[in-house]
Protein backbone atom coordinates (compact mmCIF):
# COMPACT_ATOMS: atom_id res chain seq x y z
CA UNK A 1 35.01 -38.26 47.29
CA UNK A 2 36.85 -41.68 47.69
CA UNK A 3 39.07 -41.12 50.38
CA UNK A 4 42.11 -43.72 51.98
CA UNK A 5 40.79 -46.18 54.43
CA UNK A 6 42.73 -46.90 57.85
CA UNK A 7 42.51 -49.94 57.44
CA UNK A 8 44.23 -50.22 54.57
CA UNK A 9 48.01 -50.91 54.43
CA UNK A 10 50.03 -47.69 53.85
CA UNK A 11 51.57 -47.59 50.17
CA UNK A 12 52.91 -45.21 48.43
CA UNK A 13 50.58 -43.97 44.96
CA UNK A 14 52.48 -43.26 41.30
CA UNK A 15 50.70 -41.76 38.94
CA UNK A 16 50.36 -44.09 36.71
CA UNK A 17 50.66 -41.54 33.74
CA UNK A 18 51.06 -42.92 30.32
CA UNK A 19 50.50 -46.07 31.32
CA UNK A 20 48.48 -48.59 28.82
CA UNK A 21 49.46 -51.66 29.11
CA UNK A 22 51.82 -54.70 27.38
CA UNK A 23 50.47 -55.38 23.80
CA UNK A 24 48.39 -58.58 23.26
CA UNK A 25 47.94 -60.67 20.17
CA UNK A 26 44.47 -60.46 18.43
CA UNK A 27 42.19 -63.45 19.34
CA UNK A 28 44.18 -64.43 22.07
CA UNK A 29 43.80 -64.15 25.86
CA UNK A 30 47.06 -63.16 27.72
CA UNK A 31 47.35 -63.43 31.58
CA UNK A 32 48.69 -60.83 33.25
CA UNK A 33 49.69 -57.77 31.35
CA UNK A 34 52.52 -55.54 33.26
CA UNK A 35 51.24 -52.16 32.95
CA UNK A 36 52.93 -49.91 35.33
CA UNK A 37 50.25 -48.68 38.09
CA UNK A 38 49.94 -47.62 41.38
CA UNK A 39 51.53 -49.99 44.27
CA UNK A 40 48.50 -51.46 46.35
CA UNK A 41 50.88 -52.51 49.12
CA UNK A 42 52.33 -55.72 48.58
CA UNK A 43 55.90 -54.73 48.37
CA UNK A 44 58.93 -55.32 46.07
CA UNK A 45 56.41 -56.73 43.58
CA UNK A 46 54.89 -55.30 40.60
CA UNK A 47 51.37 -54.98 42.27
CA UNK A 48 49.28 -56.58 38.87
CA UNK A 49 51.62 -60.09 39.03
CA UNK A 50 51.58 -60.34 43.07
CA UNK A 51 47.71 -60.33 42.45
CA UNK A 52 47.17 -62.96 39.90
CA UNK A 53 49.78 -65.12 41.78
CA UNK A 54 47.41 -64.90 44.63
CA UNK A 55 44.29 -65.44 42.96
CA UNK A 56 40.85 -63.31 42.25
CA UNK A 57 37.48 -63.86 41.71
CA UNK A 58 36.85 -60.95 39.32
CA UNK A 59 38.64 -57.74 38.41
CA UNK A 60 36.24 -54.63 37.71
CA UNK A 61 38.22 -51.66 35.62
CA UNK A 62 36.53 -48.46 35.64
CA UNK A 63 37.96 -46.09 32.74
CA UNK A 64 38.33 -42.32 33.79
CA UNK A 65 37.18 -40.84 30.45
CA UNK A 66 35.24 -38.18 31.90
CA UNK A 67 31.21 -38.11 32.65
CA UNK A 68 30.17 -41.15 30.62
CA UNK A 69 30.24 -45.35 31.64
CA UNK A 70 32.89 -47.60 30.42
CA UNK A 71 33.81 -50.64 32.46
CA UNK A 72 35.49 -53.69 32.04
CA UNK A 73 35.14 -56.74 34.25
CA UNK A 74 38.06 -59.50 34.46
CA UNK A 75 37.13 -63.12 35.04
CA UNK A 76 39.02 -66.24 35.51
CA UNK A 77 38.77 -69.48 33.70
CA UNK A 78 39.93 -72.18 36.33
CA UNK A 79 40.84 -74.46 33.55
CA UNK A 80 43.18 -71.95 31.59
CA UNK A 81 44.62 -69.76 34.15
CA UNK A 82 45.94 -67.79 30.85
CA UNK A 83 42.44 -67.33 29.02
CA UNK A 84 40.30 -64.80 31.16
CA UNK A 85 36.71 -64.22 30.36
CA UNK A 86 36.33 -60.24 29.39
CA UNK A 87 32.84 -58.42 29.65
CA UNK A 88 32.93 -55.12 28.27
CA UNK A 89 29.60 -52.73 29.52
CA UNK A 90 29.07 -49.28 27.29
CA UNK A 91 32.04 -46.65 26.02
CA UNK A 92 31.20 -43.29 25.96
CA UNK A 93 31.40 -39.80 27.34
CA UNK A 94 29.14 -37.13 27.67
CA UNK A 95 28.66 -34.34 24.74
CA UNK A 96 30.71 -31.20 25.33
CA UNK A 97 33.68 -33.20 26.74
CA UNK A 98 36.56 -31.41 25.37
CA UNK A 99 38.78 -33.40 22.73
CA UNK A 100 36.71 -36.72 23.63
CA UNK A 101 38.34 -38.65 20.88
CA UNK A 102 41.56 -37.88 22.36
CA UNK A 103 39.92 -39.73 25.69
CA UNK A 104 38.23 -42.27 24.23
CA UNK A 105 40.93 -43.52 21.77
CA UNK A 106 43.49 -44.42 24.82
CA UNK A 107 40.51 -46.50 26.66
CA UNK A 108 39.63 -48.04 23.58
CA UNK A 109 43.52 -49.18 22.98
CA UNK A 110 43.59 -50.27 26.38
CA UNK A 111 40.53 -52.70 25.89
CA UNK A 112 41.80 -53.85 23.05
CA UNK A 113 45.66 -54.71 24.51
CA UNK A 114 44.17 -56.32 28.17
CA UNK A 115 41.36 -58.39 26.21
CA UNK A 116 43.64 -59.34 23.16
CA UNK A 117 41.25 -57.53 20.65
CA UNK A 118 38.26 -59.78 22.01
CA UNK A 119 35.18 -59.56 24.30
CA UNK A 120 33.27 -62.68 24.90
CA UNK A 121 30.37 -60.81 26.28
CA UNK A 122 30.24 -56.81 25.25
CA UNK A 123 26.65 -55.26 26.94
CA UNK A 124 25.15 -51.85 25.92
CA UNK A 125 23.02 -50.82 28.31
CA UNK A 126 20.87 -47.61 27.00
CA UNK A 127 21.10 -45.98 24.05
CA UNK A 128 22.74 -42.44 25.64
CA UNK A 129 25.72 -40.69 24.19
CA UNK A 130 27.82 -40.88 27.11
CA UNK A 131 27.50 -44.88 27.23
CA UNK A 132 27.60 -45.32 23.34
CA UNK A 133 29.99 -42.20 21.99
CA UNK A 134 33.17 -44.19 22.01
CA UNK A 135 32.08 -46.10 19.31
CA UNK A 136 32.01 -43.19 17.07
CA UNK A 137 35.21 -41.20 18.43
CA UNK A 138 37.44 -44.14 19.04
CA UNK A 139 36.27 -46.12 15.70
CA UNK A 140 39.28 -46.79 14.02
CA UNK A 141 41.04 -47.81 17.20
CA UNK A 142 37.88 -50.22 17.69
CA UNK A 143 38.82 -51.78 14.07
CA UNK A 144 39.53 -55.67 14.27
CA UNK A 145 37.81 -55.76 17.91
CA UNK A 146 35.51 -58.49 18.22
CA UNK A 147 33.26 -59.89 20.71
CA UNK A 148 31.46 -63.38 21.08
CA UNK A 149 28.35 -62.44 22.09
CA UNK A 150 26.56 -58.80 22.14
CA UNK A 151 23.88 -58.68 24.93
CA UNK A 152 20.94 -55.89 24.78
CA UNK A 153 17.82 -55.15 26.46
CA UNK A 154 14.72 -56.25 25.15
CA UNK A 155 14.13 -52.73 24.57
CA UNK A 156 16.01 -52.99 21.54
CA UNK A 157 14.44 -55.61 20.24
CA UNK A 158 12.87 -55.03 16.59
CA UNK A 159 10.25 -57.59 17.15
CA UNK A 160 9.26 -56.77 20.51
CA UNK A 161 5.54 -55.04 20.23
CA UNK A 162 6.02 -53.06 23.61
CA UNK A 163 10.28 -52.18 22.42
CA UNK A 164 8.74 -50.80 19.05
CA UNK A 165 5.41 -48.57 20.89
CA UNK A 166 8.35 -47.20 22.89
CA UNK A 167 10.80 -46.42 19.91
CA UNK A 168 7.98 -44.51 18.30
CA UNK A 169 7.42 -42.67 21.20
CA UNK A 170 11.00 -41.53 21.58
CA UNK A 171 11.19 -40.53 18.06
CA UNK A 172 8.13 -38.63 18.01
CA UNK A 173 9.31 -36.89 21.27
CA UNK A 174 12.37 -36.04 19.87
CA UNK A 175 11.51 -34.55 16.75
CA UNK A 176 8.95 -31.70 18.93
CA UNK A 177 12.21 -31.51 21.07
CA UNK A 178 14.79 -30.54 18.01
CA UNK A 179 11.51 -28.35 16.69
CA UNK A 180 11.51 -26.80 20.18
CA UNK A 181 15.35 -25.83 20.51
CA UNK A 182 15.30 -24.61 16.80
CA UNK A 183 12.26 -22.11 18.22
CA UNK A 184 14.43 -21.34 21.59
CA UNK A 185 17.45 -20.04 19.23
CA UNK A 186 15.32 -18.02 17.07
CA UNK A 187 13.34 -16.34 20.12
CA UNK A 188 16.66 -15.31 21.65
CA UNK A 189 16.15 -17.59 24.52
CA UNK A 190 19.35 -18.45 24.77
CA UNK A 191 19.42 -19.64 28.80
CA UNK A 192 16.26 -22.17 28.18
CA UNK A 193 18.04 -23.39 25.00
CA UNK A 194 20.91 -24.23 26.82
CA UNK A 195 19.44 -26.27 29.45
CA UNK A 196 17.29 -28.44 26.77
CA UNK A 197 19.99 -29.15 24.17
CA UNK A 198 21.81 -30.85 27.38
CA UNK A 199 19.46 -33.03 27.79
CA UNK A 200 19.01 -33.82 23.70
CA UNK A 201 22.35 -34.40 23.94
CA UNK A 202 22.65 -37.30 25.34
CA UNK A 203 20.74 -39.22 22.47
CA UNK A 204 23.85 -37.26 20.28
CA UNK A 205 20.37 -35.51 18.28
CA UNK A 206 21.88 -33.06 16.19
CA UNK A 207 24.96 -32.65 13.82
CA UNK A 208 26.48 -35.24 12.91
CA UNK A 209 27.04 -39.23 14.35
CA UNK A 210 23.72 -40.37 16.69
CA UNK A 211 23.34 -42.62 19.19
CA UNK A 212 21.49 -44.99 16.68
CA UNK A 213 24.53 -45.07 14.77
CA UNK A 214 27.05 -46.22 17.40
CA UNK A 215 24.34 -48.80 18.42
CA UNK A 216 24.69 -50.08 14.79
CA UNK A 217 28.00 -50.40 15.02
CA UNK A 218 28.26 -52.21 18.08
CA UNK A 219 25.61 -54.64 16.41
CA UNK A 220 28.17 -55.04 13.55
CA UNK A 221 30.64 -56.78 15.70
CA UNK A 222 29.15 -59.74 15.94
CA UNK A 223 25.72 -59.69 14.34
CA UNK A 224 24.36 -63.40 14.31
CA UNK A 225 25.30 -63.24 18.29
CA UNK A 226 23.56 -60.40 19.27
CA UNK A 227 20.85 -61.37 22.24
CA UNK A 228 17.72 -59.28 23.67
CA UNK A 229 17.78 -59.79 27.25
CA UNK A 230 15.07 -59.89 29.61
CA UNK A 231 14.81 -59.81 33.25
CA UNK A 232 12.83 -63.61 33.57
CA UNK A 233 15.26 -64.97 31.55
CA UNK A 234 17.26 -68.27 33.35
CA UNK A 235 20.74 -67.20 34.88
CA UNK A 236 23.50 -67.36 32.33
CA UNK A 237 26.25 -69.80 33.47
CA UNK A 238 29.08 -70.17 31.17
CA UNK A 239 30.54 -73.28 31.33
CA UNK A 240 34.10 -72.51 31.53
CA UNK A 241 33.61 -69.85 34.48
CA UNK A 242 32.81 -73.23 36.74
CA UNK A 243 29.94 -71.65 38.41
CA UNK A 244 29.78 -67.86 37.96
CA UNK A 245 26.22 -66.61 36.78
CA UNK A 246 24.87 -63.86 35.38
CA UNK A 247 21.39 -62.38 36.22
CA UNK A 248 19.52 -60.05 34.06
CA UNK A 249 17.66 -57.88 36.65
CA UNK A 250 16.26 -55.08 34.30
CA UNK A 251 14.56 -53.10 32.10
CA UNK A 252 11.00 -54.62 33.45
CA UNK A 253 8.96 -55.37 30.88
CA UNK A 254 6.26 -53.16 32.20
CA UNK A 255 5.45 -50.02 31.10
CA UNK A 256 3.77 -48.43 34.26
CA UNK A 257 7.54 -49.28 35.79
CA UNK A 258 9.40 -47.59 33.01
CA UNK A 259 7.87 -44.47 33.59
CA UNK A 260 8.44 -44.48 37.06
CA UNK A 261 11.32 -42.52 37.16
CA UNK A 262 11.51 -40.24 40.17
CA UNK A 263 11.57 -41.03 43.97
CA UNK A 264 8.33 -38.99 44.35
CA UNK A 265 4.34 -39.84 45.45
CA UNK A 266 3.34 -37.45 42.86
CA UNK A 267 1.38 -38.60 40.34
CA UNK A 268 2.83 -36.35 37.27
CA UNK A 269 5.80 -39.52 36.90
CA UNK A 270 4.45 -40.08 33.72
CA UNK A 271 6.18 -39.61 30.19
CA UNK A 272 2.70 -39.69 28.65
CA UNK A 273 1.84 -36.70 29.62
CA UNK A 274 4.33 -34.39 29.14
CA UNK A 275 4.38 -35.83 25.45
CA UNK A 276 1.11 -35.40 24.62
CA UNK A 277 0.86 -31.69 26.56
CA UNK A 278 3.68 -30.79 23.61
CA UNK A 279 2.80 -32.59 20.85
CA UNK A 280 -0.77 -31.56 20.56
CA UNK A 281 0.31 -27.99 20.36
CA UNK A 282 3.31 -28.55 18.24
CA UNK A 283 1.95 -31.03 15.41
CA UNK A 284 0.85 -29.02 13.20
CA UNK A 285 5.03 -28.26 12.70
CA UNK A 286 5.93 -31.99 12.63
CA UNK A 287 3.18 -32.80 9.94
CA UNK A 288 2.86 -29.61 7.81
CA UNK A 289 -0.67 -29.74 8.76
CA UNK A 290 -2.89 -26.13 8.74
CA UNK A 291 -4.17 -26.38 11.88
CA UNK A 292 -1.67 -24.17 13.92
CA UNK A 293 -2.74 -21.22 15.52
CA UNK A 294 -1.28 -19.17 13.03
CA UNK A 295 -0.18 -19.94 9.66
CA UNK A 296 2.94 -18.57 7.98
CA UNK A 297 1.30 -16.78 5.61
CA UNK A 298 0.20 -14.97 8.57
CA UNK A 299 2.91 -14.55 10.76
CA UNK A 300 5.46 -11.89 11.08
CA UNK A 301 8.95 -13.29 11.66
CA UNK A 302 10.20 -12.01 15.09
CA UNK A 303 13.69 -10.24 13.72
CA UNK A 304 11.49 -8.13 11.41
CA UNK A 305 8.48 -7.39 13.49
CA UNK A 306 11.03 -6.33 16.48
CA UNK A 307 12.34 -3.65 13.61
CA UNK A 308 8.98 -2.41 13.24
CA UNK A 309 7.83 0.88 15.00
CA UNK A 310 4.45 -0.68 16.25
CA UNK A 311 6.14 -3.52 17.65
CA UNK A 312 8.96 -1.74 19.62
CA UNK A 313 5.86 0.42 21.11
CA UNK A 314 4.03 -2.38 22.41
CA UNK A 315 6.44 -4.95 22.39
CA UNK A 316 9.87 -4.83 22.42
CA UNK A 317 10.49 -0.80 23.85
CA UNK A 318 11.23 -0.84 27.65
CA UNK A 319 8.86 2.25 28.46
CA UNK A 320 6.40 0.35 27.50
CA UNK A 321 6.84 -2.44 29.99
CA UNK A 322 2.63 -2.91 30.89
CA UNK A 323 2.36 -4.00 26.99
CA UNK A 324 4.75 -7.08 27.32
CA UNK A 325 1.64 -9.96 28.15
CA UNK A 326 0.80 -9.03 24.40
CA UNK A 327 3.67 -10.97 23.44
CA UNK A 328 3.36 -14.93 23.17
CA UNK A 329 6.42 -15.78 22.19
CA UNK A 330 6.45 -19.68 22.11
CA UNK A 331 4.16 -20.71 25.20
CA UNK A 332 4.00 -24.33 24.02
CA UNK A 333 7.57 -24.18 23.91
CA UNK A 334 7.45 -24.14 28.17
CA UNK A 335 6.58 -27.60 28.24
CA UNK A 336 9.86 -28.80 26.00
CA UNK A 337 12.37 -29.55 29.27
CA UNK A 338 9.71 -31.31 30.92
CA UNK A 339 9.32 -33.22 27.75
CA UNK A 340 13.34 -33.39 27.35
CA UNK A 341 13.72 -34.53 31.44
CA UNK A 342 11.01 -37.22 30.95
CA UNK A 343 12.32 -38.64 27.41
CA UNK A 344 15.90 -38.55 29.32
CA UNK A 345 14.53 -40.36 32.35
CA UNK A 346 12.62 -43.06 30.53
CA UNK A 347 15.79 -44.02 28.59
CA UNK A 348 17.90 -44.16 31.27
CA UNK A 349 15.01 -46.82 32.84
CA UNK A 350 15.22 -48.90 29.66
CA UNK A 351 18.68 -49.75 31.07
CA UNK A 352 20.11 -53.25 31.22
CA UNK A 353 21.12 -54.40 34.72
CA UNK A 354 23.21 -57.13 35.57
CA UNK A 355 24.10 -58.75 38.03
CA UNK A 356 27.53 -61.17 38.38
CA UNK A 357 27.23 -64.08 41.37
CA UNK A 358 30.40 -65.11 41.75
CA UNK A 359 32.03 -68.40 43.74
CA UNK A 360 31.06 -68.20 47.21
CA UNK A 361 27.77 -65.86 46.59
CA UNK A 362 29.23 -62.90 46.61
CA UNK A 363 27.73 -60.07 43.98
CA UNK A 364 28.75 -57.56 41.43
CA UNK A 365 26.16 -55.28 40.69
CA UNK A 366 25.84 -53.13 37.38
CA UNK A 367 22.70 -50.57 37.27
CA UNK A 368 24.16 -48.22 34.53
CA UNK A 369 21.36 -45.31 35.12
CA UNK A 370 18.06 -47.33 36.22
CA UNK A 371 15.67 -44.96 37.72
CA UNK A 372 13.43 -46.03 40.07
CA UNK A 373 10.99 -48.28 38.68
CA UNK A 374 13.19 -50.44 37.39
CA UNK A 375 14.91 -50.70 40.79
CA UNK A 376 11.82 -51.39 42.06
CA UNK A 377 10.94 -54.09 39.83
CA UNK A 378 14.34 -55.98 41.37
CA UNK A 379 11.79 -56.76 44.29
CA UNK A 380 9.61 -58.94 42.59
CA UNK A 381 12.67 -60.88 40.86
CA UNK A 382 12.91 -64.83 41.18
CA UNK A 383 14.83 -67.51 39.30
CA UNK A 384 15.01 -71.39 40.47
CA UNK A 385 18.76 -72.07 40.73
CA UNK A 386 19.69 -75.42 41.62
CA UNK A 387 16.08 -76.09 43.18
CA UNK A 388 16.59 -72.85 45.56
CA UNK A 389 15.05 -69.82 44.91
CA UNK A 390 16.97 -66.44 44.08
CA UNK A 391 15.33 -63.61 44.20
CA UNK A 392 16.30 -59.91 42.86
CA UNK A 393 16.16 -58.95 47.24
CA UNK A 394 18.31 -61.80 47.70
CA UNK A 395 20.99 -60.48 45.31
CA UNK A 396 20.81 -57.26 46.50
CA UNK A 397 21.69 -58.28 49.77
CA UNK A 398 24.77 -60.67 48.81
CA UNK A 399 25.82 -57.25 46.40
CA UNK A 400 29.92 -56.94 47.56
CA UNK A 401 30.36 -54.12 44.15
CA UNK A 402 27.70 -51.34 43.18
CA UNK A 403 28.13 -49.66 40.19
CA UNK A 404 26.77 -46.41 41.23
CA UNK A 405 23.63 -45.40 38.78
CA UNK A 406 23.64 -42.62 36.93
CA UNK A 407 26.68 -41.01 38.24
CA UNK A 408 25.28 -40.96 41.72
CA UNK A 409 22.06 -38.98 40.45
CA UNK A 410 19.25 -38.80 43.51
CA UNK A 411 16.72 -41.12 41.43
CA UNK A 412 19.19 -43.61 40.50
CA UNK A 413 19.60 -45.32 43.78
CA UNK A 414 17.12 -46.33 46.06
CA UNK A 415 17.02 -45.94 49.88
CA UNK A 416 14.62 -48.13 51.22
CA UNK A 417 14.25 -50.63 48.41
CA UNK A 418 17.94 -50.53 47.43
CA UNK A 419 21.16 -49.39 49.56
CA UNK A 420 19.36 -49.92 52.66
CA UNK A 421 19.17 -54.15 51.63
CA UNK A 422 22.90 -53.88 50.14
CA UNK A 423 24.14 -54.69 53.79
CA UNK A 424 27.43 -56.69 52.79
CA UNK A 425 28.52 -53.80 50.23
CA UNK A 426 32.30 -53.68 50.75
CA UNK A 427 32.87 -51.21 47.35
CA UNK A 428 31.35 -48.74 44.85
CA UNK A 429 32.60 -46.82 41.72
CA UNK A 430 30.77 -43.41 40.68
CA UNK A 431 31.26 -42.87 36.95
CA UNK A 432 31.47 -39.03 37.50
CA UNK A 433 33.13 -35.88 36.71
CA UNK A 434 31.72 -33.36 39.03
CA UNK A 435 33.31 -30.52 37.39
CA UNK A 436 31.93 -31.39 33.92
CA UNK A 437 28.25 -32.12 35.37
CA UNK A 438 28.92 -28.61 36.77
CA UNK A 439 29.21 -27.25 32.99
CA UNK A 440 26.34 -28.85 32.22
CA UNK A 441 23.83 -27.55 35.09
CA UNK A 442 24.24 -31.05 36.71
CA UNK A 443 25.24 -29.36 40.46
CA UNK A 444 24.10 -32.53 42.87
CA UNK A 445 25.71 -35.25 40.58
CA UNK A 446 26.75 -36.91 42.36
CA UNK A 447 24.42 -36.65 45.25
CA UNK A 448 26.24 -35.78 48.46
CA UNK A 449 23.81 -37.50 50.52
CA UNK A 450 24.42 -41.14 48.53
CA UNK A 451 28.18 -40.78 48.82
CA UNK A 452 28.20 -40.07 52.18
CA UNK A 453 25.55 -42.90 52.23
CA UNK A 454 28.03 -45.40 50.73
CA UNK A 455 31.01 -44.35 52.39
CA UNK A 456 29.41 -45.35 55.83
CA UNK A 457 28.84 -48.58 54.29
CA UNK A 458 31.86 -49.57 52.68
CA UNK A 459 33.97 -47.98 54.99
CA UNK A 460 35.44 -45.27 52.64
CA UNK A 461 36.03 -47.52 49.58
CA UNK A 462 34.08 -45.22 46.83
CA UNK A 463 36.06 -43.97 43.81
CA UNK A 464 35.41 -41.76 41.52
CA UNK A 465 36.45 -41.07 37.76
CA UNK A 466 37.12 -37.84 39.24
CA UNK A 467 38.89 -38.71 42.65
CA UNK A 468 42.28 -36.62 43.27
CA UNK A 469 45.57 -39.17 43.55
CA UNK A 470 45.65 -40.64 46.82
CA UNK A 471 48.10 -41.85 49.26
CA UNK A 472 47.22 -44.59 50.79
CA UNK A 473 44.73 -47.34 48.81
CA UNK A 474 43.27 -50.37 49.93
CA UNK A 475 45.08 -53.58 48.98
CA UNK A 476 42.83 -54.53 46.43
CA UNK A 477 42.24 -51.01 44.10
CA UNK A 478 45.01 -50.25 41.42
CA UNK A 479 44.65 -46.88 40.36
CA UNK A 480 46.22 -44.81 37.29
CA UNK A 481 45.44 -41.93 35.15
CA UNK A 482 43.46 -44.08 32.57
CA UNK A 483 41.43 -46.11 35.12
CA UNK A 484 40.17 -47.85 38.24
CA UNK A 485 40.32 -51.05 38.78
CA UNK A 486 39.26 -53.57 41.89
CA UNK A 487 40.26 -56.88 42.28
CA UNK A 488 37.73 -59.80 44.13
């Protein structure tokens, strides 16, 4: 829990409530806007105007939505102090959120106000509900929004040999998962169906608007400008940023990597495997094929047979409690939340990471929910810049701004190989909402070993969607009920 520094000047917190921000005119980048927000200790000023007057590097906006990823990041153009350069990362919120489109329509408005209805660079990272969902819920208010380039990982790429072997994967894991929970239901399994339509919920697989279709909306803002990113690519340097670059530091392209998802020396890491322990059992369901263990024609459906006399003998009737290894059930079914947890993992490694150098070195540092072999995979990183050598070590160590992965989940930020080598991190925003991971079974998100972990390094500065109002801020965090944003 983000918690006021002492060395931060005292200052006195407002709410912020209903605040959204001075209206901006479509196409066209405003400076400041002079939303009403919480004063960051520079006194008898309105905190947003005293900042620009002094001058920053970058701006990072975290939106408090609930438990999903939505961020904004604020840079300046030195030659047209009134024309910032906007990059807009993911907009969504986790299924079960209650009224999300009344969440995710205010966040949406305030993009569109602050940017003037205009992204030049708008990144999706994974193709999860809770960093897509806004496009669905808020897609009115998205209407007229329009962004100059669309960046996405090479994962998504329709030509990409590697991007379409994993796409088939997903789908065929998918369809034995929604086979699976439709079996859970009709058993009466109730608890275990629970836990695995949590999980298929984050690809929105069920009724209604999918992940896929969000994606293909984002793709319609901008189609002939949409990019597939990969990690060797050169460092982007826009031209009118006079020196900032971006560095593309995941997915690997390296599928030994991708399913390296858990900080473990186990061997079972694997999506493979789980896959093909449920799909070899389940196919004849996905294909209408014969060879199941028992056909239909054979098979007594389980709210008749539990009305039959024989069965409640040696079945269902509690005296008869010695009987109950006749019944099978769904056995094949035990391997679907292994299946659900890997699919879930493997995604969240497909993410894009990025990372912003800014003037001076300094670096901002967006993971979304890489697992750990795509962290890993920062290690072996290098790009010739200027006739020096970057490498993906090099960046983490020069990292100022961590975007917490995977709303401080334990395999979404490494020790040795990652927070350990972020020794000049001065900040860090979780995405979470304890309470709602909570709901969903989620009890160590975030984990309290990686917050107390960060707070040691940045002395205290880590916020939280779901941080309480506070008191005292540092100079440089703005806080309100809609968001939280740093300034650089």
């Amino acid at each position: 829990m983000a918690k006021g520094t002492s060395k931060a000047k005292n200052s006195t917190a407002r709410n912020g409530e209903g605040s959204t921000g001075t209206k901006g005119t479509a196409g066209k980048r405003r400076g400041p806007d002079k939303t009403r927000r919480v004063n960051v200790g520079i006194k008898g000023h309105e905190p947003r105007a005293a900042l620009h007057a002094l001058g920053f590097r970058a701006k990072v906006r975290m939106y408090r939505q609930g438990l999903g990823d939505c961020h904004l990041i604020r840079l300046p153009r030195p030659g047209d102090p009134s024309r910032d350069y906007f990059i807009m990362i993911d907009c969504g919120v986790v299924l079960g959120t209650s009224n999300p489109q009344d969440k995710m329509v205010p966040v949406v408005k305030d993009i569109i106000e602050t940017t003037g209805g205009r992204a030049d660079l708008l990144i999706i990272t994974h193709e999860h509900w809770d960093h897509l969902s806004g496009f669905i819920q808020a897609r009115e208010a998205f209407r007229g929004f329009n962004a100059d380039e669309i960046w996405l990982a090479w994962t998504e790429d329709p030509d990409d040999e590697l991007a379409k072997k994993l796409r088939a994967e997903k789908g065929q894991a998918l369809a034995a998962l929604m086979l699976g929970l439709s079996h859970l239901h009709l058993s009466g399994n109730s608890a275990a169906a629970e836990d695995l339509s949590s999980m298929v919920e984050f690809f929105g697989a069920g009724k209604g608007a999918t992940t896929g279709d969000a994606l293909e909306i984002v793709r319609g803002f901008n189609p002939q400008k949409i990019r597939y990113r990969r990690p060797k690519d050169p460092p982007e340097v826009p031209s009118e940023l006079g020196g900032v670059r971006f560095f593309v530091m995941g997915p690997p392209p390296d599928e030994s990597l991708l399913k390296r998802t858990n900080p473990s020396k186990s061997n079972h890491e694997g999506f493979d495997l789980a896959l093909a322990h449920v799909t070899e059992q389940i196919e004849p369901a996905l294909t209408g094929g014969e060879s199941g263990p028992f056909d239909a024609i054979h098979s007594i459906p389980f709210e008749i047979a539990a009305e039959m006399d024989f069965f409640k003998a040696y079945y269902w009737d509690n005296r008869q409690t010695a009987q109950r290894w006749r019944s099978i059930d769904a056995p094949w079914l035990g391997g679907s939340e292994e299946l659900a947890l890997q699919l879930d993992n493997m995604t969240n490694n497909t993410t894009f990471v990025l990372a912003i150098e800014l003037h001076g070195g300094d670096v901002l540092l967006f993971v979304a929910d890489a697992q750990v072999g795509n962290w890993l995979s920062w290690q072996d990183l290098s790009w010739t810049v200027d006739g020096k050598t970057v490498s993906g070590p090099d960046l983490l160590r020069r990292s100022i701004f961590y975007k917490v992965g995977h709303h401080g989940s334990y395999n979404a930020t490494l020790r040795e190989k990652g927070l350990d080598m972020m020794s000049n991190l001065q900040m860090a925003f979780i995405p979470v909402d304890h309470e709602m991971a909570v709901k969903k079974r989620w009890g160590r998100m975030p984990l309290p070993d990686i917050v107390s972990e960060l707070q040691k390094k940045t002395n205290d500065r880590v916020f939280r969607i779901d941080m309480p109002n506070m008191t005292t801020l540092p100079d440089n965090v703005q806080v309100t009920s809609l968001y939280i944003e740093a300034v650089f």
